[in-house]
C-alpha atoms as a PDB file:
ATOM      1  CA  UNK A   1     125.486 107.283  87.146  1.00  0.00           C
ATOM      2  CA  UNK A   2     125.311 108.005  90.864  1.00  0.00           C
ATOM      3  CA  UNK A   3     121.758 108.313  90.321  1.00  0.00           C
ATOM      4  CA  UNK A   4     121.171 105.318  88.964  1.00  0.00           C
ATOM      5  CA  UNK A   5     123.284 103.669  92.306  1.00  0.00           C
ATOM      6  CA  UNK A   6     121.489 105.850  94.712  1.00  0.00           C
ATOM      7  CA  UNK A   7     118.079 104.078  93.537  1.00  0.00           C
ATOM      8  CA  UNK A   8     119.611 100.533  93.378  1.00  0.00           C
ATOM      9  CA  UNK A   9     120.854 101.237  97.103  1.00  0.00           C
ATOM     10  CA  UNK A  10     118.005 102.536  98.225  1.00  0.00           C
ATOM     11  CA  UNK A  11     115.092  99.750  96.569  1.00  0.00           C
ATOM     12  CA  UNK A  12     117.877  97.161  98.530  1.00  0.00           C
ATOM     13  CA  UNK A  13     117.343  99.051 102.125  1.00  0.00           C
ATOM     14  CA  UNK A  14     114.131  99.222 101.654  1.00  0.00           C
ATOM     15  CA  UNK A  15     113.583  95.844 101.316  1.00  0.00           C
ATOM     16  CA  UNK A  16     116.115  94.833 104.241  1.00  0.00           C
ATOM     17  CA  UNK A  17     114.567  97.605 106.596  1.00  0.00           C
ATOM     18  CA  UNK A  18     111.538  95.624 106.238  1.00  0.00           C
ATOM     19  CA  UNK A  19     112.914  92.784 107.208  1.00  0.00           C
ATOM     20  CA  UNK A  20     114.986  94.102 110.172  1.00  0.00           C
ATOM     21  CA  UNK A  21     112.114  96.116 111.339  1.00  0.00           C
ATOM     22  CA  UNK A  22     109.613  92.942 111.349  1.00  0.00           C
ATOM     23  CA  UNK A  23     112.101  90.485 112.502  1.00  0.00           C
ATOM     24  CA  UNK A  24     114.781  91.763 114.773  1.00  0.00           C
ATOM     25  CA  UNK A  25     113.700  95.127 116.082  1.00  0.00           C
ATOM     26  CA  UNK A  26     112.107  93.248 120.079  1.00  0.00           C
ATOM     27  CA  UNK A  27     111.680  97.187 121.196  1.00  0.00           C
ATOM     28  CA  UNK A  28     107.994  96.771 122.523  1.00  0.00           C
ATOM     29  CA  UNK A  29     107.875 100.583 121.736  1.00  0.00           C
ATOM     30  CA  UNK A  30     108.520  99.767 117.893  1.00  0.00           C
ATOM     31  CA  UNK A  31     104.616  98.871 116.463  1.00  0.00           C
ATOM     32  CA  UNK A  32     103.387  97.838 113.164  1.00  0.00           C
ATOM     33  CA  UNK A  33     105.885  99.491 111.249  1.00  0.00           C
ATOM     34  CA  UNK A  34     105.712  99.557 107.213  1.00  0.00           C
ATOM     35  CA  UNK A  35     108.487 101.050 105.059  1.00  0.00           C
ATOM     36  CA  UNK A  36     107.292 102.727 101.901  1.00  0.00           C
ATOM     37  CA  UNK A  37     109.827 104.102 100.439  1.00  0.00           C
ATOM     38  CA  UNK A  38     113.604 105.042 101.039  1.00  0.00           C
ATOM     39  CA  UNK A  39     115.535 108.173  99.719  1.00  0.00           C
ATOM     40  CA  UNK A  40     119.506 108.226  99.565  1.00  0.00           C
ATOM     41  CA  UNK A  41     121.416 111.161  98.817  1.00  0.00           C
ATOM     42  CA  UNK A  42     123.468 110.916  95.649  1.00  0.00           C
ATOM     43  CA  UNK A  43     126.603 109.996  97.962  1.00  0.00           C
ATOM     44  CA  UNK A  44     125.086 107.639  99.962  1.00  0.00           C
ATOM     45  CA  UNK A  45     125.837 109.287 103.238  1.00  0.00           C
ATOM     46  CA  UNK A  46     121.944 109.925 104.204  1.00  0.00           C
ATOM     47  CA  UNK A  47     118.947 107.795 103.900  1.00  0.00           C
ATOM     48  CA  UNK A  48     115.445 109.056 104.437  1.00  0.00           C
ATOM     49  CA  UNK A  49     113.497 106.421 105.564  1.00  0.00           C
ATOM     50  CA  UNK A  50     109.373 106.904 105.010  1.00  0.00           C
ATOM     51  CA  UNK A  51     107.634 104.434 107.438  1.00  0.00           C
ATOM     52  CA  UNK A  52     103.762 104.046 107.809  1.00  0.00           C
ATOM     53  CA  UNK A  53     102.830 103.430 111.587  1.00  0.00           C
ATOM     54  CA  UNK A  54      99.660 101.213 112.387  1.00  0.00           C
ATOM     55  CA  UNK A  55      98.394 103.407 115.728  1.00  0.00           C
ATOM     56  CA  UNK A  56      97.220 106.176 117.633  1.00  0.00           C
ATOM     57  CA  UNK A  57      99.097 109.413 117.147  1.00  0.00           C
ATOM     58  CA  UNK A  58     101.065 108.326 120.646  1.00  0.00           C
ATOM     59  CA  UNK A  59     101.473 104.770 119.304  1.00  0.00           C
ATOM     60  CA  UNK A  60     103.313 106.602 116.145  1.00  0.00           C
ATOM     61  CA  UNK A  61     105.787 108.574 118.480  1.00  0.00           C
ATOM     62  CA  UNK A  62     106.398 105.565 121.052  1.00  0.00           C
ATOM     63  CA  UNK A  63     107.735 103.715 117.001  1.00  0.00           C
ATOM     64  CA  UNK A  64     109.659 106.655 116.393  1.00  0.00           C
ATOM     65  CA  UNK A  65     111.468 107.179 119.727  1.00  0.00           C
ATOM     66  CA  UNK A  66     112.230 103.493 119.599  1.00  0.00           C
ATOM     67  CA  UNK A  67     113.562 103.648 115.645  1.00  0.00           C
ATOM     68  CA  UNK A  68     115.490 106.329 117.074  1.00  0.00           C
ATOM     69  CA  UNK A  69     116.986 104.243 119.791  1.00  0.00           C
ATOM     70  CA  UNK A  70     117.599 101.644 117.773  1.00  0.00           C
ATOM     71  CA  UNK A  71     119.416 103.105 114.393  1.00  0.00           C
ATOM     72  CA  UNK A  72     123.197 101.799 115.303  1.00  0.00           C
ATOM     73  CA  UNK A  73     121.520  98.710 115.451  1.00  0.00           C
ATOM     74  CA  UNK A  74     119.639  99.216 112.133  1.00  0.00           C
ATOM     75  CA  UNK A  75     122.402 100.495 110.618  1.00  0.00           C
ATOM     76  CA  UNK A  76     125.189  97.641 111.885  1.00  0.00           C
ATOM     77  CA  UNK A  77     122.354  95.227 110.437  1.00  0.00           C
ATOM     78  CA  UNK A  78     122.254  96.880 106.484  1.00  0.00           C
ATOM     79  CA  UNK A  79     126.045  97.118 106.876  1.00  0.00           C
ATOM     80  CA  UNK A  80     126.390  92.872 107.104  1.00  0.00           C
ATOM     81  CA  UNK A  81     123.551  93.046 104.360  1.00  0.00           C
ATOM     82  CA  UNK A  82     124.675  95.170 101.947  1.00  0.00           C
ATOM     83  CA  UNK A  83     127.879  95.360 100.870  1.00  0.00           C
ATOM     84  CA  UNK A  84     128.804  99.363 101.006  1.00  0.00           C
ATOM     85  CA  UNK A  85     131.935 101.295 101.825  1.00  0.00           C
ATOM     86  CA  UNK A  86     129.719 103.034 104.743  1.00  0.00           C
ATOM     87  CA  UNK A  87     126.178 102.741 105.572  1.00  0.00           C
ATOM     88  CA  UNK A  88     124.305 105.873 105.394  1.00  0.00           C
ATOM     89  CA  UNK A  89     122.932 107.489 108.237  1.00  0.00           C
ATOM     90  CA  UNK A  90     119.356 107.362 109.003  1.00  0.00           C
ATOM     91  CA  UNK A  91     116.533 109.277 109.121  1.00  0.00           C
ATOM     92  CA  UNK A  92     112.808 108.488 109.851  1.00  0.00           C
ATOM     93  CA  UNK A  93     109.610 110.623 108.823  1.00  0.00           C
ATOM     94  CA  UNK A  94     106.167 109.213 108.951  1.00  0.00           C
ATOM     95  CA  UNK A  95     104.531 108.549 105.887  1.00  0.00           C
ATOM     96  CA  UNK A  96     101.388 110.276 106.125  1.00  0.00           C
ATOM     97  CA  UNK A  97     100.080 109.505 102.674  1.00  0.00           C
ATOM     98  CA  UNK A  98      98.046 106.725 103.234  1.00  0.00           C
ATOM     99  CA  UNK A  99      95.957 108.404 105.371  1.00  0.00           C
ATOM    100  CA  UNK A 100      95.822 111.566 103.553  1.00  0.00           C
ATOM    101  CA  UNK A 101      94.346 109.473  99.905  1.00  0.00           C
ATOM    102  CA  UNK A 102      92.222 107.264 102.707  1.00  0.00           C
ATOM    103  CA  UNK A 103      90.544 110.833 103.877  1.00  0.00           C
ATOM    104  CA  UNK A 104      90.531 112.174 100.120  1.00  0.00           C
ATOM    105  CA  UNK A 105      88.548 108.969  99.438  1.00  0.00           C
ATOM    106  CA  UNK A 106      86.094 108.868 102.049  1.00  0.00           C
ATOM    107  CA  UNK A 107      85.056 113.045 101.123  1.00  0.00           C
ATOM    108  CA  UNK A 108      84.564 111.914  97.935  1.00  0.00           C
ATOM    109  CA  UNK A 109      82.220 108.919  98.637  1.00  0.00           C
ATOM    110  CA  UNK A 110      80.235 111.233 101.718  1.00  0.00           C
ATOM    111  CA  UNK A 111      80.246 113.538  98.320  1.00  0.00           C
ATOM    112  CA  UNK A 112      78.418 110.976  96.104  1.00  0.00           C
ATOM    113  CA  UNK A 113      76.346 109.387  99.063  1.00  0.00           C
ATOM    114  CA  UNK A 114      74.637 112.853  99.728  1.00  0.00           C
ATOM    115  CA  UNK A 115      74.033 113.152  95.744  1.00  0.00           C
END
């Protein structure tokens, strides 16, 4: 049953993040951030947050030390969202696997190209 919460909860942050991070988030450190995907523990005290960064691999840690500056913020904002006993702490990673199936892809059409 918790299981079935912690998924609910976390497709609902997802979709608020989004919205927090491209509407209310003015750090100019914070870039072109995506959220792809949002983990909550079964007791909804923690919240991995996977972004995907538009940028450089400086741009990337300029968005992270801002996200990082800004999570009471982020957090205050889900909490008049979301109706939840507390908000669950954050956490963000970078989501690297965009790049990692855009790589994949281009090796495989080099691979045909030379064929």
């Amino acid at each position: 049953m918790s299981n079935i919460r912690s998924n609910r909860v976390a497709e609902q942050m997802k979709k608020e993040l989004g919205d927090i991070l491209s509407r209310k988030i003015k750090d100019p450190r914070v870039g072109f951030v995506t959220v792809t995907d949002v983990q909550v523990t079964g007791d909804l005290q923690q919240a991995k947050v996977f972004i995907s960064i538009f940028g450089d691999k400086q741009q990337k840690e300029d968005t992270l030390v801002g996200l990082a500056k800004s999570k009471g913020f982020i957090r205050s904002e889900i909490g008049n969202r979301i109706r939840l006993r507390k908000v669950p702490e954050l956490s963000f990673e970078i989501d690297e696997t965009i790049e990692y199936g855009n790589k994949i892809e281009r090796i495989i059409h080099d691979l045909n190209d030379e064929q």
